[in-house]
C-alpha atoms as a PDB file:
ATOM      1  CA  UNK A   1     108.015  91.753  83.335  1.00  0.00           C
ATOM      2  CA  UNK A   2     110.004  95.052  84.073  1.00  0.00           C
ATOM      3  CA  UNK A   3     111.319  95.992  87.826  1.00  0.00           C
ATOM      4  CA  UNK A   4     108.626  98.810  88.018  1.00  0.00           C
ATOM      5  CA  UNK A   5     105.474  96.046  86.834  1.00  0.00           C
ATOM      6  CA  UNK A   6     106.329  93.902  89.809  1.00  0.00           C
ATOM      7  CA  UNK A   7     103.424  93.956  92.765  1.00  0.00           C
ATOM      8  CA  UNK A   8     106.643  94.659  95.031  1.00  0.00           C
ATOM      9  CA  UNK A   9     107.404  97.559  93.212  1.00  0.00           C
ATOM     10  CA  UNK A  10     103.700  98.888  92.642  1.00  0.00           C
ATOM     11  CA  UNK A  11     103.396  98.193  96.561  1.00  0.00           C
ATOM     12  CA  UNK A  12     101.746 101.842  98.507  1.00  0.00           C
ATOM     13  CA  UNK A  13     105.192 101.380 101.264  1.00  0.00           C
ATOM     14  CA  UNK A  14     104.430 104.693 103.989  1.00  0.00           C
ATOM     15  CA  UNK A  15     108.681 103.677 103.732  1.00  0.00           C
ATOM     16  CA  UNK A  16     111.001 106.336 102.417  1.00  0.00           C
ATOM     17  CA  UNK A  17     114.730 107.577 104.071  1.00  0.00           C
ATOM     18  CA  UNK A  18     112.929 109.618 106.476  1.00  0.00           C
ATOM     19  CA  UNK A  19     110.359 107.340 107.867  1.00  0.00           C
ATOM     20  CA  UNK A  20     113.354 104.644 108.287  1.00  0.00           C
ATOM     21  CA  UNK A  21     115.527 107.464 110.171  1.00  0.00           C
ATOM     22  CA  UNK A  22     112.689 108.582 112.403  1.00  0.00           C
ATOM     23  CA  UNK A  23     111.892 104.829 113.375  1.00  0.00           C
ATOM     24  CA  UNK A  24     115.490 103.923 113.507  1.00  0.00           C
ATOM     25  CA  UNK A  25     116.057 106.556 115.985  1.00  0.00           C
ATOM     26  CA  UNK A  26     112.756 105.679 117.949  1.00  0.00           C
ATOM     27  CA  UNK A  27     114.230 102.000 118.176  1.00  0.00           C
ATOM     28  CA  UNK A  28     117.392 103.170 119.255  1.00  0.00           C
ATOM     29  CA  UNK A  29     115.936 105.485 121.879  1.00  0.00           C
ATOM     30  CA  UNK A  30     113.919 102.931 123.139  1.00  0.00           C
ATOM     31  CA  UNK A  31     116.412  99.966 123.430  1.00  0.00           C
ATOM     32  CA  UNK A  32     118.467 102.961 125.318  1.00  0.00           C
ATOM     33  CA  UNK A  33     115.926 103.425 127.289  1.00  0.00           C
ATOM     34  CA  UNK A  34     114.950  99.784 128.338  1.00  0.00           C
ATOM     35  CA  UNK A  35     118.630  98.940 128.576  1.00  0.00           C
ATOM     36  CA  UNK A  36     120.827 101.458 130.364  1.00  0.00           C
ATOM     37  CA  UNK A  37     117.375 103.181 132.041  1.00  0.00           C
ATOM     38  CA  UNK A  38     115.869 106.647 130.902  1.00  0.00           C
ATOM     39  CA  UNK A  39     118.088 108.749 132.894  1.00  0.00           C
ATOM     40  CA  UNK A  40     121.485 106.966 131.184  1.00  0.00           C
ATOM     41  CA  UNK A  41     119.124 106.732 127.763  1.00  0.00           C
ATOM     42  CA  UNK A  42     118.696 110.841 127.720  1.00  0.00           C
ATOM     43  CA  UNK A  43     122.869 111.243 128.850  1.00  0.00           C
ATOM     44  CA  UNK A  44     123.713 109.357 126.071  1.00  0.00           C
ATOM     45  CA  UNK A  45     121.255 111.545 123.337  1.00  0.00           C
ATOM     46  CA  UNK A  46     122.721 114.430 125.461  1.00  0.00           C
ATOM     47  CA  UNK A  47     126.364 113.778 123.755  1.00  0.00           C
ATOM     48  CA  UNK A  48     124.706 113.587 120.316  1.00  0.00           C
ATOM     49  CA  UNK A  49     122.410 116.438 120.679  1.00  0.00           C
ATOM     50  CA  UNK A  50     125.742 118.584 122.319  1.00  0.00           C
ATOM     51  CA  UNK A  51     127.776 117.801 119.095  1.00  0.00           C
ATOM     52  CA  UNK A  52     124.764 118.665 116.644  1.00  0.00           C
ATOM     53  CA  UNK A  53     123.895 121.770 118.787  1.00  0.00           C
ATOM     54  CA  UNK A  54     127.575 123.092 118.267  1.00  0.00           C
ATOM     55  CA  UNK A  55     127.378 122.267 114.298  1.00  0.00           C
ATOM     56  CA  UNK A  56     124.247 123.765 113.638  1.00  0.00           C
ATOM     57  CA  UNK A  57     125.603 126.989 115.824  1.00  0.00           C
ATOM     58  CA  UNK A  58     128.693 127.460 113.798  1.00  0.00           C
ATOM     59  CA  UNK A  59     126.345 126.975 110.543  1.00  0.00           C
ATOM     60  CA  UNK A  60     124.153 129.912 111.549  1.00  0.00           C
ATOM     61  CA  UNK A  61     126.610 132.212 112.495  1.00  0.00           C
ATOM     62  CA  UNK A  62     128.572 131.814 109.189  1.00  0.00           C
ATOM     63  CA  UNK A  63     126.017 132.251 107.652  1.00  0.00           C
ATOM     64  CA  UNK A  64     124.686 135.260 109.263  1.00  0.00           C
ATOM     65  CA  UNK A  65     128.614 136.424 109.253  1.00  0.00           C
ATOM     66  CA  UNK A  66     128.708 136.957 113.402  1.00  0.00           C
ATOM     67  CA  UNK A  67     131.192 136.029 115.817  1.00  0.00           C
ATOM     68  CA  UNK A  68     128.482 135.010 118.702  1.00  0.00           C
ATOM     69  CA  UNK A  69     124.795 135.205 118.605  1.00  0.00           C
ATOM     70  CA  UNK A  70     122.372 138.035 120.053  1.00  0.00           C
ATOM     71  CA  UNK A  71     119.889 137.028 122.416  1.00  0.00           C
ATOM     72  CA  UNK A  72     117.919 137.783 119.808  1.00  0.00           C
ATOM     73  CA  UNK A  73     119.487 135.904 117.399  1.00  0.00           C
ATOM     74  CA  UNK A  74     119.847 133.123 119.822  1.00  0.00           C
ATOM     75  CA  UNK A  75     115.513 132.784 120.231  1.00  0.00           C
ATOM     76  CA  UNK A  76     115.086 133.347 116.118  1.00  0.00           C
ATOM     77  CA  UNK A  77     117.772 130.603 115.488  1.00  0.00           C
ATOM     78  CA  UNK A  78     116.079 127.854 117.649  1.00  0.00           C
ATOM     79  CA  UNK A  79     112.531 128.847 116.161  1.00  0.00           C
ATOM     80  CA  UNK A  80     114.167 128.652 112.587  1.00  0.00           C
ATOM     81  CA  UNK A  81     116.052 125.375 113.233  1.00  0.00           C
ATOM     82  CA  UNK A  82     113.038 123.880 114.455  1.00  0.00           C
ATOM     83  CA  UNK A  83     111.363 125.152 111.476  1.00  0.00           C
ATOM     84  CA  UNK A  84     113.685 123.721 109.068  1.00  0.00           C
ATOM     85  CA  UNK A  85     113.220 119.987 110.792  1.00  0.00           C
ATOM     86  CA  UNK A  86     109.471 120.078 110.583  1.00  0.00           C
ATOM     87  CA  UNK A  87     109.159 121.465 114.305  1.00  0.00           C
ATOM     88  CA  UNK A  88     106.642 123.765 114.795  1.00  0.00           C
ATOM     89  CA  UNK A  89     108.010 125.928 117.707  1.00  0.00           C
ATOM     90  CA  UNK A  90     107.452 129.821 118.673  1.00  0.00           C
ATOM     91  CA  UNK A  91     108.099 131.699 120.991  1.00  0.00           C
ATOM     92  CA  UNK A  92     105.830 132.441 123.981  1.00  0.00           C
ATOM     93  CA  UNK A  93     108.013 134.690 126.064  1.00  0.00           C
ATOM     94  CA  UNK A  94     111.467 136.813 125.538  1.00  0.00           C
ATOM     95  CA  UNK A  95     113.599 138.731 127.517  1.00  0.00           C
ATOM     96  CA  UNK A  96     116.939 139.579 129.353  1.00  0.00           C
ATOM     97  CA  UNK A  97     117.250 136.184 131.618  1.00  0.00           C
ATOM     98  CA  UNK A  98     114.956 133.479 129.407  1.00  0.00           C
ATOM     99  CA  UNK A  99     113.441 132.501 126.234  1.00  0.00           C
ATOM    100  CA  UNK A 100     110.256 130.305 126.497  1.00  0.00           C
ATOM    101  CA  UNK A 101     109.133 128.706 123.212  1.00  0.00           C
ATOM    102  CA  UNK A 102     106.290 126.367 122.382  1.00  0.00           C
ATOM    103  CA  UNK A 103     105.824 123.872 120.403  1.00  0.00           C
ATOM    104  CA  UNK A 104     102.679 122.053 118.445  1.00  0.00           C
ATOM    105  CA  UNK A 105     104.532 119.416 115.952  1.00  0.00           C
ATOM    106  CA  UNK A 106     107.766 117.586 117.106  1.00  0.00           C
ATOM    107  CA  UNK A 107     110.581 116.901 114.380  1.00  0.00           C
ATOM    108  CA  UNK A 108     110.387 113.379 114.973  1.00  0.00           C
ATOM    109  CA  UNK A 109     106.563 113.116 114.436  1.00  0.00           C
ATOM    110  CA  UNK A 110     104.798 109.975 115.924  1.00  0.00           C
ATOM    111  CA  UNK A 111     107.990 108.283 116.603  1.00  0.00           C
ATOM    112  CA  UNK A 112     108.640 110.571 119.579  1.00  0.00           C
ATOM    113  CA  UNK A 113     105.527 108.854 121.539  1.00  0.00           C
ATOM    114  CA  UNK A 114     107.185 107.403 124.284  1.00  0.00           C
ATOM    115  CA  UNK A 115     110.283 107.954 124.055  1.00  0.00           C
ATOM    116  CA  UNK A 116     111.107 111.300 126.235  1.00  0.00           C
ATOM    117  CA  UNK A 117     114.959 110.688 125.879  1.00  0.00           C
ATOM    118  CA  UNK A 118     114.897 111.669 122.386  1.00  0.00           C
ATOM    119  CA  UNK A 119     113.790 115.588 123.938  1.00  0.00           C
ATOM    120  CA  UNK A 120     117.126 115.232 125.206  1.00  0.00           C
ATOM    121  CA  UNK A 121     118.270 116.573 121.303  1.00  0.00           C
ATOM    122  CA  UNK A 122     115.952 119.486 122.161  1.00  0.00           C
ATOM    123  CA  UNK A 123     117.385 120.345 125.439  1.00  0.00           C
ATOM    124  CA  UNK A 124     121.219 120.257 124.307  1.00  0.00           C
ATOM    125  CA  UNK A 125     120.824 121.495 120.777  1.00  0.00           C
ATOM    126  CA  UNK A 126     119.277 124.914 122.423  1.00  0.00           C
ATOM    127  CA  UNK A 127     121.291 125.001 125.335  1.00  0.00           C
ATOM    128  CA  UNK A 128     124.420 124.373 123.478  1.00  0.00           C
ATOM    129  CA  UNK A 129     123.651 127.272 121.314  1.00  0.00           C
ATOM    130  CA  UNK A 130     122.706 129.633 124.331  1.00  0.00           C
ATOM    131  CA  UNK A 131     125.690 128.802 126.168  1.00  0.00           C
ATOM    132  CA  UNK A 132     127.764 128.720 122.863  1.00  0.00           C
ATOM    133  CA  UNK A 133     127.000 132.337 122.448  1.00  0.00           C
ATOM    134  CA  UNK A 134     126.088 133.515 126.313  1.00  0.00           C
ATOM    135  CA  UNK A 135     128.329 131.649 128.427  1.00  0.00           C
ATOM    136  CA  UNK A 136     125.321 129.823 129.868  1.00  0.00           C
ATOM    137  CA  UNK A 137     122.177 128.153 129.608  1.00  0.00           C
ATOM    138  CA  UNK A 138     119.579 126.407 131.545  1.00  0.00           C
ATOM    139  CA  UNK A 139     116.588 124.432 129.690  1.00  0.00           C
ATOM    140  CA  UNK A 140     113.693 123.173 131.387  1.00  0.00           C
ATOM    141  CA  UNK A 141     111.524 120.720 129.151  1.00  0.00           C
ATOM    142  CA  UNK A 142     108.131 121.820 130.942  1.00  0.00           C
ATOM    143  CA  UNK A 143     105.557 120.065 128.731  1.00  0.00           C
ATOM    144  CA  UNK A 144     106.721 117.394 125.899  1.00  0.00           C
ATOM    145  CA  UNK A 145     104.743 115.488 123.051  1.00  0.00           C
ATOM    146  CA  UNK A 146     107.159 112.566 123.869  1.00  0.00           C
ATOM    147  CA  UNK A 147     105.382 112.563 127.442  1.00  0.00           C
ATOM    148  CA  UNK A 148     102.206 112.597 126.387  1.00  0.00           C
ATOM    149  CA  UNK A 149     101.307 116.317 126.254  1.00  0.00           C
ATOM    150  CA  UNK A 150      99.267 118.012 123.821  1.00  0.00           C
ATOM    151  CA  UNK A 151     102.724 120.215 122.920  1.00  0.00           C
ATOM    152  CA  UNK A 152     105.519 121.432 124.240  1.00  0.00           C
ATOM    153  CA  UNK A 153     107.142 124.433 126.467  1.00  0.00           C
ATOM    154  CA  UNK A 154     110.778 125.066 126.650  1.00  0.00           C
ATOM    155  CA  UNK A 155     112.334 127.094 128.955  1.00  0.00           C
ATOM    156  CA  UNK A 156     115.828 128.610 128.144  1.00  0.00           C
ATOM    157  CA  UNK A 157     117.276 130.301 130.726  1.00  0.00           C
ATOM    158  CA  UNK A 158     120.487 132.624 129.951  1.00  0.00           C
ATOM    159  CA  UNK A 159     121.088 133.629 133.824  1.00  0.00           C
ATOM    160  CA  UNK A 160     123.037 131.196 136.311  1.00  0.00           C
ATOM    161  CA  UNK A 161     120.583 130.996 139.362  1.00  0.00           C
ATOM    162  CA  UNK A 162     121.533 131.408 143.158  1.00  0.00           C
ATOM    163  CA  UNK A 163     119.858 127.649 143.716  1.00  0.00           C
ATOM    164  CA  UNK A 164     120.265 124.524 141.673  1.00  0.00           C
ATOM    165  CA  UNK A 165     118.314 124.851 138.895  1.00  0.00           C
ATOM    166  CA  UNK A 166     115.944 121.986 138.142  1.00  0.00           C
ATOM    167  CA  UNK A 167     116.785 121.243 134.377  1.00  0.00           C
ATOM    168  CA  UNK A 168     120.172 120.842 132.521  1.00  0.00           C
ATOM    169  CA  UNK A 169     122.609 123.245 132.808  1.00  0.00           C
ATOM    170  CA  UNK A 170     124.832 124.195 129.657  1.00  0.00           C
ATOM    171  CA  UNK A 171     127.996 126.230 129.953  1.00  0.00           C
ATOM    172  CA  UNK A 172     130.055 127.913 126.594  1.00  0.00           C
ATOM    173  CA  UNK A 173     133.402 127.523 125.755  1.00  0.00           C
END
């Protein structure tokens, strides 16, 4: 009997490198979570989401050969990244002093049920890009699959208010 005859082998797994990532990262978000507390849970996936917000900036605008990002630029990059990881985002609303995008399919799939820290990669990836390129950003995770929602709204705002603003601020540099 060869490797490939065994009933191991022949087994229909649902188990591949992305389905292990996805649930590896739900685990991890949810031990965060039921450890440290959701608040400490989402700071934590802030410092990832910071890092891979500045990485995937500097990708885009090499390849796109710009110093800094358009506003523009700025709302087809975080449709297109989204894209690229399975997201399905748009955008709802654009102008001057916001970008609002929505959202029917979350990257992480069904392993985001639950776990609303993990939106924290959402929130800095995008506002680490905004700010990156405009000095500043404010996102506001109105509506999230992770909470239970039917999708998700994202509000990016590029203008520092008067009053404190009530989701995270980002600022570039």
């Amino acid at each position: 009997m060869t490797v490939s005859d065994t009933p191991v082998d022949q087994a229909d797994m649902p188990l591949n490198r992305d389905v292990f990532l996805r649930s590896l990262l739900r685990e991890l978000a949810g031990t965060l979570e039921d450890v440290v507390g959701l608040e400490d849970a989402s700071g934590y996936i802030s410092i990832v989401g910071a890092s891979i917000g500045r990485q995937i900036d500097a990708a885009y605008k090499s390849e796109i050969n710009v110093k800094e990002l358009s506003r523009d630029q700025i709302a087809d990059v975080l449709v297109d990244l989204k894209r690229r990881i399975e997201g399905d985002f748009y955008i709802i609303e654009a102008d001057e002093t916001k970008i609002v995008l929505g959202n029917n399919a979350c990257p992480f799939g069904r392993y985001v049920d639950g776990r609303p820290s993990l939106c924290m990669m959402t929130s800095n990836v995008f506002g680490t890009i905004a700010a990156e390129n405009l000095g500043y950003a404010n996102v506001v995770i109105e509506e999230a699959i992770a909470r239970g929602d039917a999708g998700c709204r994202v509000v990016v705002n590029l203008v520092q208010p008067d009053k404190t603003p009530e989701g995270r601020e980002y600022f570039g540099g």
